[in-house]
Protein backbone atom coordinates (compact mmCIF):
# COMPACT_ATOMS: atom_id res chain seq x y z
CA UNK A 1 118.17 110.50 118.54
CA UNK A 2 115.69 108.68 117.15
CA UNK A 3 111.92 109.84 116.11
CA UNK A 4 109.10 108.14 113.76
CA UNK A 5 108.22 109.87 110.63
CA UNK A 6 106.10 109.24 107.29
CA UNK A 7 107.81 111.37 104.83
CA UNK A 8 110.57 113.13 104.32
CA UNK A 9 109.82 115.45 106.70
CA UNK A 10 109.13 115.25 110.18
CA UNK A 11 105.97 113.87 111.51
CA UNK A 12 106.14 112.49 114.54
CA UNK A 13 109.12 113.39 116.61
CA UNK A 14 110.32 110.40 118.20
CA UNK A 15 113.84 111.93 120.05
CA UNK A 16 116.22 110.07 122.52
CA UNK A 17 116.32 112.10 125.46
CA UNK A 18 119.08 111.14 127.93
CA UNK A 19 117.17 112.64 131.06
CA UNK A 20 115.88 110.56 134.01
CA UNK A 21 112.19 110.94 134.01
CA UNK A 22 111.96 111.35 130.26
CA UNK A 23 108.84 108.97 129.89
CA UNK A 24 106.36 111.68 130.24
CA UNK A 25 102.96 111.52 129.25
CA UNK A 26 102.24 114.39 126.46
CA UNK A 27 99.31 115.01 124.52
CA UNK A 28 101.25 116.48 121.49
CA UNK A 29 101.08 114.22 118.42
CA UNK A 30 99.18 115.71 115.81
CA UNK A 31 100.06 113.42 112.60
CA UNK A 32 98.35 110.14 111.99
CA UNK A 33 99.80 106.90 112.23
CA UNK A 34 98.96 105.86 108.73
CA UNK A 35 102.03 108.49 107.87
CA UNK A 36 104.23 106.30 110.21
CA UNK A 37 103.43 102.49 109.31
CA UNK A 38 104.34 101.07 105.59
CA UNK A 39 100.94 99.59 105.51
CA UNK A 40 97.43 100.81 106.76
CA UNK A 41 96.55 100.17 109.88
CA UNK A 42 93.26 98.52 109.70
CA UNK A 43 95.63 95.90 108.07
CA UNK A 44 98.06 95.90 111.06
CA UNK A 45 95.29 95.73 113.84
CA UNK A 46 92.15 93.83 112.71
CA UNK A 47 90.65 95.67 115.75
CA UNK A 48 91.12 99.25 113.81
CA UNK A 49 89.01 98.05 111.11
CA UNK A 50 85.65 100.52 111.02
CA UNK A 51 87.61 102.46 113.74
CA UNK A 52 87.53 106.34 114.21
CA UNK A 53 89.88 108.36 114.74
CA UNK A 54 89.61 110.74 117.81
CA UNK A 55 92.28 113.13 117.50
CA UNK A 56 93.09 112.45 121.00
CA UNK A 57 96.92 111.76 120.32
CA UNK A 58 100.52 111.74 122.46
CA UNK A 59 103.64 110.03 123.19
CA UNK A 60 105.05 108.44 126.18
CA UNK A 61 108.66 109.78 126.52
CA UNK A 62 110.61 110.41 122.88
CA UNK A 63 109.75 106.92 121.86
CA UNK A 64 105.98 106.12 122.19
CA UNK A 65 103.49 107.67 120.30
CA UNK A 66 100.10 106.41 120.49
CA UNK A 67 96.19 107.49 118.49
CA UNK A 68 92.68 107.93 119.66
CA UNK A 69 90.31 105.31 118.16
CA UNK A 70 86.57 105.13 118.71
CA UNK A 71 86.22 101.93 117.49
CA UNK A 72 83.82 99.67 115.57
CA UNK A 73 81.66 98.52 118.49
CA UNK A 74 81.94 102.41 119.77
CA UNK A 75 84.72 101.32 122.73
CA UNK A 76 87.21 104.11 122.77
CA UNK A 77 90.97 102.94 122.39
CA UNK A 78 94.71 103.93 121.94
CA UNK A 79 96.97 102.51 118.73
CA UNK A 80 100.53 102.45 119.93
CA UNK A 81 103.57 102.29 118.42
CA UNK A 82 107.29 102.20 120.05
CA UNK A 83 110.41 102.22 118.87
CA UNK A 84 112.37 99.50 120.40
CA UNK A 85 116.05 100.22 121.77
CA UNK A 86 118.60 98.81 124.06
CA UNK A 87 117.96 101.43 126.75
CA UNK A 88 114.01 101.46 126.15
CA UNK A 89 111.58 99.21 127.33
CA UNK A 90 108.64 99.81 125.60
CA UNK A 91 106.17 97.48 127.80
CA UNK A 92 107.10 99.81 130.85
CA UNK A 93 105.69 102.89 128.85
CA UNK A 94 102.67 101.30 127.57
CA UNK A 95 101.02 101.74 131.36
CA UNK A 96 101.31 105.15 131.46
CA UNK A 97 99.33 105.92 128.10
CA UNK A 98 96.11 105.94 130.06
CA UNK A 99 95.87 108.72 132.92
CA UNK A 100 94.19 105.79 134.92
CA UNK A 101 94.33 102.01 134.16
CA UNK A 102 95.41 100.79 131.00
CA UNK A 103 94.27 97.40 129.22
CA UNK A 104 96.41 96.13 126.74
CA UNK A 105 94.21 94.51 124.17
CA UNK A 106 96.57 93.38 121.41
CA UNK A 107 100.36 93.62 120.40
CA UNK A 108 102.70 93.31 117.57
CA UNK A 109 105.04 93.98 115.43
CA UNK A 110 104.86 96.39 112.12
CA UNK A 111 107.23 98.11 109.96
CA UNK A 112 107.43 101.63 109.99
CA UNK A 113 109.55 105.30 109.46
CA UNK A 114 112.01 106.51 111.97
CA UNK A 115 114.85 109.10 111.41
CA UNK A 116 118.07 108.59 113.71
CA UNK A 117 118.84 111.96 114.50
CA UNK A 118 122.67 112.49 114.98
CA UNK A 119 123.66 116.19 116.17
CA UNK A 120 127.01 117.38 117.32
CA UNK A 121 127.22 119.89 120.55
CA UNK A 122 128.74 122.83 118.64
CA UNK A 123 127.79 123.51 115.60
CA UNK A 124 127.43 126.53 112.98
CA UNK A 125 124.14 127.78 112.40
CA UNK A 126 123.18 128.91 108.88
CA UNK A 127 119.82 130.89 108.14
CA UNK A 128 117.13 128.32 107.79
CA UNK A 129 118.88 125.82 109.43
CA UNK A 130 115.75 124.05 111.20
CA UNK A 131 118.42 121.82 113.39
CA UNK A 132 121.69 122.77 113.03
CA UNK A 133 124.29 120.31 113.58
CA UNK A 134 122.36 117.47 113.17
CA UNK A 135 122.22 114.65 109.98
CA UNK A 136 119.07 112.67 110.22
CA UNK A 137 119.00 109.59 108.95
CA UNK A 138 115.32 107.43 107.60
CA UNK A 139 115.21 103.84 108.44
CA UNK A 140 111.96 101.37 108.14
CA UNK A 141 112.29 99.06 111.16
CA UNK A 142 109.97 96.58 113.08
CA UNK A 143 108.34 98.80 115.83
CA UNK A 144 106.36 97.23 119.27
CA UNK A 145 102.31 97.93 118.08
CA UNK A 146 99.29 97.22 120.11
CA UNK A 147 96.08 98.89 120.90
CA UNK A 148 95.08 99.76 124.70
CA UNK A 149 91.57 101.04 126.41
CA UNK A 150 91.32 103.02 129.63
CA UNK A 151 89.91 102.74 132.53
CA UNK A 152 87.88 99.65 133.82
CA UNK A 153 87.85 96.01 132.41
C-alpha cells in the first residue's frame, strides 16, 4: 500500500487498493500539499506563485491527490500530485479530477513523502494499535505533478 505523507504521521492517505473501479473521485483530503512535497510549491509550479488556496481538496483513487488554487490572475485550479506505479497510470486519473472537463495546464516531476504500507491478513491487535498488522515504510520519490482547471477552455 502506498499513501503520500509530510511527517511522520499520516497526512494524506495514498493506499493501493486492489479493487476494479478504485479510481474514484473523493473530496476527502484535508492536509496541504506543502506537507507532501520536499520543497514549496510555488517553487515546483511557477503558476502557484500568488495562488490561494481553496480548501477544495480530493484524490482520484488511493494514488492521486490533488488542491484547490484560486490563482494569481483569480482562475480557479487543481495542484496534482500522483504516485507513479507499475499498475497505475496516473495520466488516466488526471481526467477525472474535474466533475466536467479537465485542462491540463502544466506537468512535472517533484520529490515528495510516501509511506509503503505493508499489512499482513491476520494479525494481533494490541490496544492502540491504529493499523494492526501493518509496517509502514517513508520513502521521498519523484511523483507525476501538474496543475488542471475545469470546465471550458
Amino acid at each position: 500500500m502506498t499513501r503520500i505523507v509530510g511527517s511522520s504521521t499520516a497526512l494524506i492517505t495514498m493506499l493501493t487498493i486492489s479493487v476494479v473501479g478504485a479510481q474514484e473521485r473523493s473530496m476527502d483530503v484535508k492536509q496541504a500539499p506543502d506537507s507532501v512535497f520536499t520543497s514549496p510549491v510555488a517553487s515546483l509550479l511557477p503558476e502557484l506563485s500568488g495562488a490561494t488556496a481553496t480548501g477544495e481538496n480530493g484524490r482520484v483513487g488511493s494514488e492521486l491527490v490533488f488542491w484547490g488554487y484560486k490563482l494569481g490572475n483569480g482562475r480557479p485550479a487543481f495542484l496534482f500530485a500522483c504516485a507513479p506505479k507499475a499498475d497505475v497510470n496516473c495520466d488516466d486519473r488526471v481526467p477525472m479530477i474535474c466533475i466536467a472537463r479537465t485542462n491540463v495546464l502544466t506537468t512535472g516531476l517533484a520529490n515528495g513523502n510516501i509511506v509503503r504500507r505493508q499489512c499482513h491478513l491476520l494479525s494481533a491487535a494490541q490496544i492502540g494499535d491504529v493499523r494492526p498488522g501493518c509496517v509502514d515504510k517513508l520513502e521521498n520519490v519523484p511523483l507525476s505533478i501538474g496543475l488542471v482547471s475545469c470546465g471550458g477552455s
